[in-house]
PDB file of N, CA and C in Angstrom:
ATOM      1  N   UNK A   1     112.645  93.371  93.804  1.00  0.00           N
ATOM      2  CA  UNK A   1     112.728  91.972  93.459  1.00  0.00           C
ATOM      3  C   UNK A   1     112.866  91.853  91.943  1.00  0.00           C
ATOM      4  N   UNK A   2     113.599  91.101  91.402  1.00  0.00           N
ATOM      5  CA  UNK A   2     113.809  91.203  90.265  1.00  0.00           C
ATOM      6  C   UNK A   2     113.359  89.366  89.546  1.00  0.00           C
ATOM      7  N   UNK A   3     113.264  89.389  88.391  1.00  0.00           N
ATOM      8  CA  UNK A   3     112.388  88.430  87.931  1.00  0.00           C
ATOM      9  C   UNK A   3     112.251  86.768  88.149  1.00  0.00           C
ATOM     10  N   UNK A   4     114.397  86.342  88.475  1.00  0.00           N
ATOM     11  CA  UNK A   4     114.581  85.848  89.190  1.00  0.00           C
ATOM     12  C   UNK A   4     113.895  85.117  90.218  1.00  0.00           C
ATOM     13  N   UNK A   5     113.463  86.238  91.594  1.00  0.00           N
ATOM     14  CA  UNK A   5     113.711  85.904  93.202  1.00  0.00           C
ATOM     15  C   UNK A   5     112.160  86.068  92.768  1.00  0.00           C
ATOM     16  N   UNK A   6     111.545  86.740  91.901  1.00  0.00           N
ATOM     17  CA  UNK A   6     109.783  86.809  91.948  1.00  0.00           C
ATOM     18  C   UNK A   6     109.361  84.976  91.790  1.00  0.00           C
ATOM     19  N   UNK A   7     110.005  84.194  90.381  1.00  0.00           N
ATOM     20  CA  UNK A   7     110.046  82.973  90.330  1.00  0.00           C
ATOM     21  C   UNK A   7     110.029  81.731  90.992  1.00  0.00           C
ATOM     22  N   UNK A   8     111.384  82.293  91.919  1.00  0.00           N
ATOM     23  CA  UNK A   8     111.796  81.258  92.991  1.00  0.00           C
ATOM     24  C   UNK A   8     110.499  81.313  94.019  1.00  0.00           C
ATOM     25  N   UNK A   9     110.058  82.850  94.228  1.00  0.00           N
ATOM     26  CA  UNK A   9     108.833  82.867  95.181  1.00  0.00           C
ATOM     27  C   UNK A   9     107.514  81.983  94.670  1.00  0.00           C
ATOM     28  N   UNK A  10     107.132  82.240  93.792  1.00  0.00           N
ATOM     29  CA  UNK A  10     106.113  81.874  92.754  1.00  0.00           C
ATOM     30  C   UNK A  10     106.173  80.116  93.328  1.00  0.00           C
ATOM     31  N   UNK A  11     107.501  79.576  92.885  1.00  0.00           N
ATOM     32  CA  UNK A  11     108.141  78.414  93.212  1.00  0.00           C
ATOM     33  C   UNK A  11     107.388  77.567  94.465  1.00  0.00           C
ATOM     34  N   UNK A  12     108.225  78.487  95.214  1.00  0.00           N
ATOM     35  CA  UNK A  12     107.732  78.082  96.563  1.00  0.00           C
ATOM     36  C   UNK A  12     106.606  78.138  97.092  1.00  0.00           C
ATOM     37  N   UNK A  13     105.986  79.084  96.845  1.00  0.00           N
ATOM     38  CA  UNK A  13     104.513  79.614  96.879  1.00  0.00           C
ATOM     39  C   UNK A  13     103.498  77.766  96.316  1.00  0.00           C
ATOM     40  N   UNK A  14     103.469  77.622  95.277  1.00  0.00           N
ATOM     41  CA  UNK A  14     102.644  76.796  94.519  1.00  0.00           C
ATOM     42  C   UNK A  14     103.204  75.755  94.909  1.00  0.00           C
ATOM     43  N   UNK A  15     104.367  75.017  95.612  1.00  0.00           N
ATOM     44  CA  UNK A  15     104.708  73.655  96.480  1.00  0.00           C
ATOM     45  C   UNK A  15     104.436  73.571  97.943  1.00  0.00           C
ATOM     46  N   UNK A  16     104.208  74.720  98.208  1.00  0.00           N
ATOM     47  CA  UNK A  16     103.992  74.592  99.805  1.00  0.00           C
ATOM     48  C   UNK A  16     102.225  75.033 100.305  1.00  0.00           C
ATOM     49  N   UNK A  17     102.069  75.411  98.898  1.00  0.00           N
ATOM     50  CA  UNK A  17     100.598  74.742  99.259  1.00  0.00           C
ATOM     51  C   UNK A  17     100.010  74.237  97.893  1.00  0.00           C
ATOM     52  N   UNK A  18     100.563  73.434  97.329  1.00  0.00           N
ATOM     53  CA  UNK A  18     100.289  72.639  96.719  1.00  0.00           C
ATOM     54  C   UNK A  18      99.247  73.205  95.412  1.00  0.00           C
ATOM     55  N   UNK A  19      99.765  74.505  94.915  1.00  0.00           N
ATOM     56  CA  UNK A  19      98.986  74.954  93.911  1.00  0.00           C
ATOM     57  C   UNK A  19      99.367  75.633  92.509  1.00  0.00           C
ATOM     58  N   UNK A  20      99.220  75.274  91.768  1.00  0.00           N
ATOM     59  CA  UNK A  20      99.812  75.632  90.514  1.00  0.00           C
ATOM     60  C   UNK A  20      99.300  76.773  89.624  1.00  0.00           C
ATOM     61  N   UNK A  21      97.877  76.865  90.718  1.00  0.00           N
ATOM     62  CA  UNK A  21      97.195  78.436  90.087  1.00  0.00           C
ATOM     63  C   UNK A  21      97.637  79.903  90.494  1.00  0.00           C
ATOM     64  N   UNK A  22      98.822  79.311  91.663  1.00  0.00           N
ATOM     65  CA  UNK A  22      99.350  80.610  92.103  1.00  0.00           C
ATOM     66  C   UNK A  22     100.263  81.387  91.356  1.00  0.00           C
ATOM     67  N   UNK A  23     100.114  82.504  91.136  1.00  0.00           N
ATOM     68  CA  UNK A  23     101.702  83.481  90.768  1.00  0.00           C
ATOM     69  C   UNK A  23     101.754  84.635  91.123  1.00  0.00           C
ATOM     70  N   UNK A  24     103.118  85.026  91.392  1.00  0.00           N
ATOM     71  CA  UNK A  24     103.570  86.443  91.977  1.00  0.00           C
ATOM     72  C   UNK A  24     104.128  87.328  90.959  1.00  0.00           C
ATOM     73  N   UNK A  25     103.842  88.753  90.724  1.00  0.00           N
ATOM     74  CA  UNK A  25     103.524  89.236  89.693  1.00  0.00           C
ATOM     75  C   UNK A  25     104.457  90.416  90.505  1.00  0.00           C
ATOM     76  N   UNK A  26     105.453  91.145  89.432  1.00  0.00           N
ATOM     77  CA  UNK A  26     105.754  92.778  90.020  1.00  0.00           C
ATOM     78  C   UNK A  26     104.661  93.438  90.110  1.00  0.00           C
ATOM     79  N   UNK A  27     105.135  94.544  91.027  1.00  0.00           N
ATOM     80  CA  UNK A  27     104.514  95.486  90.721  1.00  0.00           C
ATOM     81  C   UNK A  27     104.883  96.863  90.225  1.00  0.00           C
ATOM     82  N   UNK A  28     103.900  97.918  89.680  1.00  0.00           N
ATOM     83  CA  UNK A  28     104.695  98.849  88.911  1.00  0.00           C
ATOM     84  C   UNK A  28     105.382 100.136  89.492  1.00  0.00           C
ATOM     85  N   UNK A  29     106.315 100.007  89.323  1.00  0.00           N
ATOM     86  CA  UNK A  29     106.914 101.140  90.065  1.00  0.00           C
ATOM     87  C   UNK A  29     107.530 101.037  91.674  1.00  0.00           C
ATOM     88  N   UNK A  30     107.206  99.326  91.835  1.00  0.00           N
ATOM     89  CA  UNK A  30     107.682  99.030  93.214  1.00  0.00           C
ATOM     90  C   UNK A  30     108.661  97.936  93.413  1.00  0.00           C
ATOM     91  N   UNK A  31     109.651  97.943  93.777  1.00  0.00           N
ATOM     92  CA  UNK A  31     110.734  96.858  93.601  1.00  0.00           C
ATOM     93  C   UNK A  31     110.798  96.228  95.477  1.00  0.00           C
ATOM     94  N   UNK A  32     110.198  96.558  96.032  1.00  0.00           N
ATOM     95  CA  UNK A  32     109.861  96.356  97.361  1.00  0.00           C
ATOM     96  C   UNK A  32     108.949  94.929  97.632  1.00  0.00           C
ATOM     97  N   UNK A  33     108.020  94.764  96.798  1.00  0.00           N
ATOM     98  CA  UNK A  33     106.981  93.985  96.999  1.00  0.00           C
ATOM     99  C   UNK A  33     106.320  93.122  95.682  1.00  0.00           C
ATOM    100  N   UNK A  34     105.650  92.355  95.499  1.00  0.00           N
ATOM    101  CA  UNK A  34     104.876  91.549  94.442  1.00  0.00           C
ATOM    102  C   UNK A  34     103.646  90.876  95.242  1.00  0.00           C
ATOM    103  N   UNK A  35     102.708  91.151  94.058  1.00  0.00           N
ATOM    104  CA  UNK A  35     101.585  90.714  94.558  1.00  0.00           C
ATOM    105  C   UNK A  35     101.276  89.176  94.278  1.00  0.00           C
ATOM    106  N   UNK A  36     100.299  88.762  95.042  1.00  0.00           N
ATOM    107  CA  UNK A  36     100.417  87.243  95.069  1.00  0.00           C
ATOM    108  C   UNK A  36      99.049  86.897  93.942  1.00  0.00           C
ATOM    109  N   UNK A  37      98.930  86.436  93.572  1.00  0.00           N
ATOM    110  CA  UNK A  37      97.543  85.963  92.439  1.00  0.00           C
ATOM    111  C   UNK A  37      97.027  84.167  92.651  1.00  0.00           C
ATOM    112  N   UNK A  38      95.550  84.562  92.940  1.00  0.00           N
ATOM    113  CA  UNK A  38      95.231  82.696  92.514  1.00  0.00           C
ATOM    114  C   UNK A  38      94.331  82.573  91.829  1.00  0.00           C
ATOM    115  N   UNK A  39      94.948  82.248  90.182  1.00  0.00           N
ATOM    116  CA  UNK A  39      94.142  82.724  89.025  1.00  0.00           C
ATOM    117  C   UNK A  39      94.126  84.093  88.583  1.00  0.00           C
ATOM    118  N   UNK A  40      93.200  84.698  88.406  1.00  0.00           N
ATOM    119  CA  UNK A  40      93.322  85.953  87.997  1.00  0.00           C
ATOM    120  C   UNK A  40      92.216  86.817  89.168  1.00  0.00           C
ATOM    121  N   UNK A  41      92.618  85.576  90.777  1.00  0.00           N
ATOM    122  CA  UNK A  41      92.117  86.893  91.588  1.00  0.00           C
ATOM    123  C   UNK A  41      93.162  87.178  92.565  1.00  0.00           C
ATOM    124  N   UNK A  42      93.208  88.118  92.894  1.00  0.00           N
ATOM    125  CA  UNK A  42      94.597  89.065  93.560  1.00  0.00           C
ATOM    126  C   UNK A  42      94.102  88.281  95.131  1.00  0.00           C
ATOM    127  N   UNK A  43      95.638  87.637  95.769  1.00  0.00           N
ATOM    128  CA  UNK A  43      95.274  87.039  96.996  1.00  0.00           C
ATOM    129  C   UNK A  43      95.910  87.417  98.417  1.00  0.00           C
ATOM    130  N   UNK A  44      96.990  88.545  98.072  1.00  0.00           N
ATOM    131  CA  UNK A  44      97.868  89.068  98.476  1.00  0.00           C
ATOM    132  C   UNK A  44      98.944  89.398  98.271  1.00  0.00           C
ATOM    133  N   UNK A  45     100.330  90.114  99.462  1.00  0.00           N
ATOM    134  CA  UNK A  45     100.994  90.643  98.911  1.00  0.00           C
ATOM    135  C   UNK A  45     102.273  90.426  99.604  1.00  0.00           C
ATOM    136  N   UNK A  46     103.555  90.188  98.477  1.00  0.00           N
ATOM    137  CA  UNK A  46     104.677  89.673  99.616  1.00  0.00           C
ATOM    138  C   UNK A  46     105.827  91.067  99.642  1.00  0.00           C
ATOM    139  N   UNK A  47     106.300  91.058 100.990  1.00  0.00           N
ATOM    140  CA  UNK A  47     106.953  92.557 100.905  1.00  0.00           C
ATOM    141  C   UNK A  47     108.757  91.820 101.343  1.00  0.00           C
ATOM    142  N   UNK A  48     109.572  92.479 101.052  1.00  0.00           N
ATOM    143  CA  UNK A  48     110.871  92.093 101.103  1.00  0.00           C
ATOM    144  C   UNK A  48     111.421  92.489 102.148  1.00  0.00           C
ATOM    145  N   UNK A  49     112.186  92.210 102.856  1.00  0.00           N
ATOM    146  CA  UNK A  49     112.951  92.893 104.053  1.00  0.00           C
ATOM    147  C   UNK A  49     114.090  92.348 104.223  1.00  0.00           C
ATOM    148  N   UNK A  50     115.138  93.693 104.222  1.00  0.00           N
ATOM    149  CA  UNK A  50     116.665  93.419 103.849  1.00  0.00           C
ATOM    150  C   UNK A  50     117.650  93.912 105.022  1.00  0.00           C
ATOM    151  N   UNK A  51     116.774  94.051 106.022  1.00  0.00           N
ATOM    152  CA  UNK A  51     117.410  94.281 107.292  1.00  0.00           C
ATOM    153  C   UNK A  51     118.504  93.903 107.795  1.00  0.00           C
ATOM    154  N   UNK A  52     119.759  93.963 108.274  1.00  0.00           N
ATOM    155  CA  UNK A  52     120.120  93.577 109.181  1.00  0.00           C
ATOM    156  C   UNK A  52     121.276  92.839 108.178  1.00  0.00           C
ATOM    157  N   UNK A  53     121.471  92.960 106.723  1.00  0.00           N
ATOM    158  CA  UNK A  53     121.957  91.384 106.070  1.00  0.00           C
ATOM    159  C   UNK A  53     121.311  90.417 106.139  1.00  0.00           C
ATOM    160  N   UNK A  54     120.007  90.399 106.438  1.00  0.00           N
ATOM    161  CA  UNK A  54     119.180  89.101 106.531  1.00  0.00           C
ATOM    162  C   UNK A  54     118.118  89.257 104.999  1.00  0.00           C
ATOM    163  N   UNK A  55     117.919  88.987 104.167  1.00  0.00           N
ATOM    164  CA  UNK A  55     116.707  89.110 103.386  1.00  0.00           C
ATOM    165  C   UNK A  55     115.813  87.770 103.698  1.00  0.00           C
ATOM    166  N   UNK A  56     114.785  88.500 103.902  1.00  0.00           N
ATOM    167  CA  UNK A  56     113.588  87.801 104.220  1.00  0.00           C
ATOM    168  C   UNK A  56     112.219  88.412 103.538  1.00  0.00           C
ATOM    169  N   UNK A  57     111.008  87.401 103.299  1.00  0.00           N
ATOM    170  CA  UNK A  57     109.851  88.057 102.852  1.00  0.00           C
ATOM    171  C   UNK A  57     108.742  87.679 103.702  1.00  0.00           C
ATOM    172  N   UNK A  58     107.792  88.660 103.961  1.00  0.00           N
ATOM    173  CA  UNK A  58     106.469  88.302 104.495  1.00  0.00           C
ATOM    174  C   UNK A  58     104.910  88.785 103.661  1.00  0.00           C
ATOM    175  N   UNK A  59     104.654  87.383 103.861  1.00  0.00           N
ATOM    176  CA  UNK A  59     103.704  87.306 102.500  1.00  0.00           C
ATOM    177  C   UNK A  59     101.991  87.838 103.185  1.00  0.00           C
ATOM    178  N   UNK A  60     101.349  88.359 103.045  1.00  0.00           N
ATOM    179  CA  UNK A  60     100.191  89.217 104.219  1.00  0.00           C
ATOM    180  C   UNK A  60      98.753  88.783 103.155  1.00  0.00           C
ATOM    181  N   UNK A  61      97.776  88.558 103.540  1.00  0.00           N
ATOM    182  CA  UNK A  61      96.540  88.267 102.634  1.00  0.00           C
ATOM    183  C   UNK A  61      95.695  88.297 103.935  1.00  0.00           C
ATOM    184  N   UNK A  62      94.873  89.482 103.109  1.00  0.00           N
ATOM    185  CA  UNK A  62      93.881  90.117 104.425  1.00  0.00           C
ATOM    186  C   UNK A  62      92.575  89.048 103.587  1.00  0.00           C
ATOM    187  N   UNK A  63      91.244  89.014 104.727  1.00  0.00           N
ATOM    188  CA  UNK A  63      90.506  88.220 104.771  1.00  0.00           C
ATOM    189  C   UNK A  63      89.294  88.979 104.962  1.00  0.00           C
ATOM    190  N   UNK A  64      88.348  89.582 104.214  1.00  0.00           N
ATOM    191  CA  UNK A  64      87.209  89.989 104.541  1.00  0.00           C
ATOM    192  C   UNK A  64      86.047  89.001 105.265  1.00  0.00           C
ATOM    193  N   UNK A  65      85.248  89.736 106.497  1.00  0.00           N
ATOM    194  CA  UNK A  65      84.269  88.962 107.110  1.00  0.00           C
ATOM    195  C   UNK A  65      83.493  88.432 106.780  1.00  0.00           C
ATOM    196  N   UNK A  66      82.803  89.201 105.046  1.00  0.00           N
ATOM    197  CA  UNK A  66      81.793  88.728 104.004  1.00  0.00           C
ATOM    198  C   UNK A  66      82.190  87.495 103.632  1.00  0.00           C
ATOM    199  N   UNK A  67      83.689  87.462 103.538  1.00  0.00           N
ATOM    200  CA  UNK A  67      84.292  85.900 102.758  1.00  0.00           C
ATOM    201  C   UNK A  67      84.208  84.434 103.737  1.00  0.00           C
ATOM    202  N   UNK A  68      84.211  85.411 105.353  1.00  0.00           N
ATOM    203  CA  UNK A  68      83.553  83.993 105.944  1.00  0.00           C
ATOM    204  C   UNK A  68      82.545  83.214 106.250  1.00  0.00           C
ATOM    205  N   UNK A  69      81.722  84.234 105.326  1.00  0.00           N
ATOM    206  CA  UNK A  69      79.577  83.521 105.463  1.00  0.00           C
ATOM    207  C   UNK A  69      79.872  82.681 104.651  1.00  0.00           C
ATOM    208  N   UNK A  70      79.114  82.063 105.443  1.00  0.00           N
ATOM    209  CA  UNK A  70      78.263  80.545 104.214  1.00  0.00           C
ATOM    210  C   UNK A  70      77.346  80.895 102.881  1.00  0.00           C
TER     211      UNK A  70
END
């Protein structure tokens, strides 16, 4: 992904859920994927897929059980 299509994600990311603390960041040495950030805590990760002539991304944010106590 190049700095571009990271943007446009970033973009979309922070209008579709309505947040401006989000951003998607390269990563090093990986042109496959960018990680997702809200603020300066890491929230997940979006991976690219160029299958078929189709490019598409799927964005994955795992959820620890600790994070669902009260």
């Amino acid at each position: 992904m190049d700095k571009t299509e990271l943007a446009k994600l970033q973009a979309y990311l922070r209008k579709t859920f309505n947040n401006a603390n989000i951003s998607v960041r390269a990563r090093m040495k990986k042109t496959d994927s960018a990680e997702v950030y809200m603020g300066e805590e890491y929230i997940g990760i979006i991976h690219v897929d160029d299958e078929d002539g189709d490019r598409s991304f799927n964005f994955t944010m795992a959820i620890l059980d600790v994070d669902l106590e009260d």
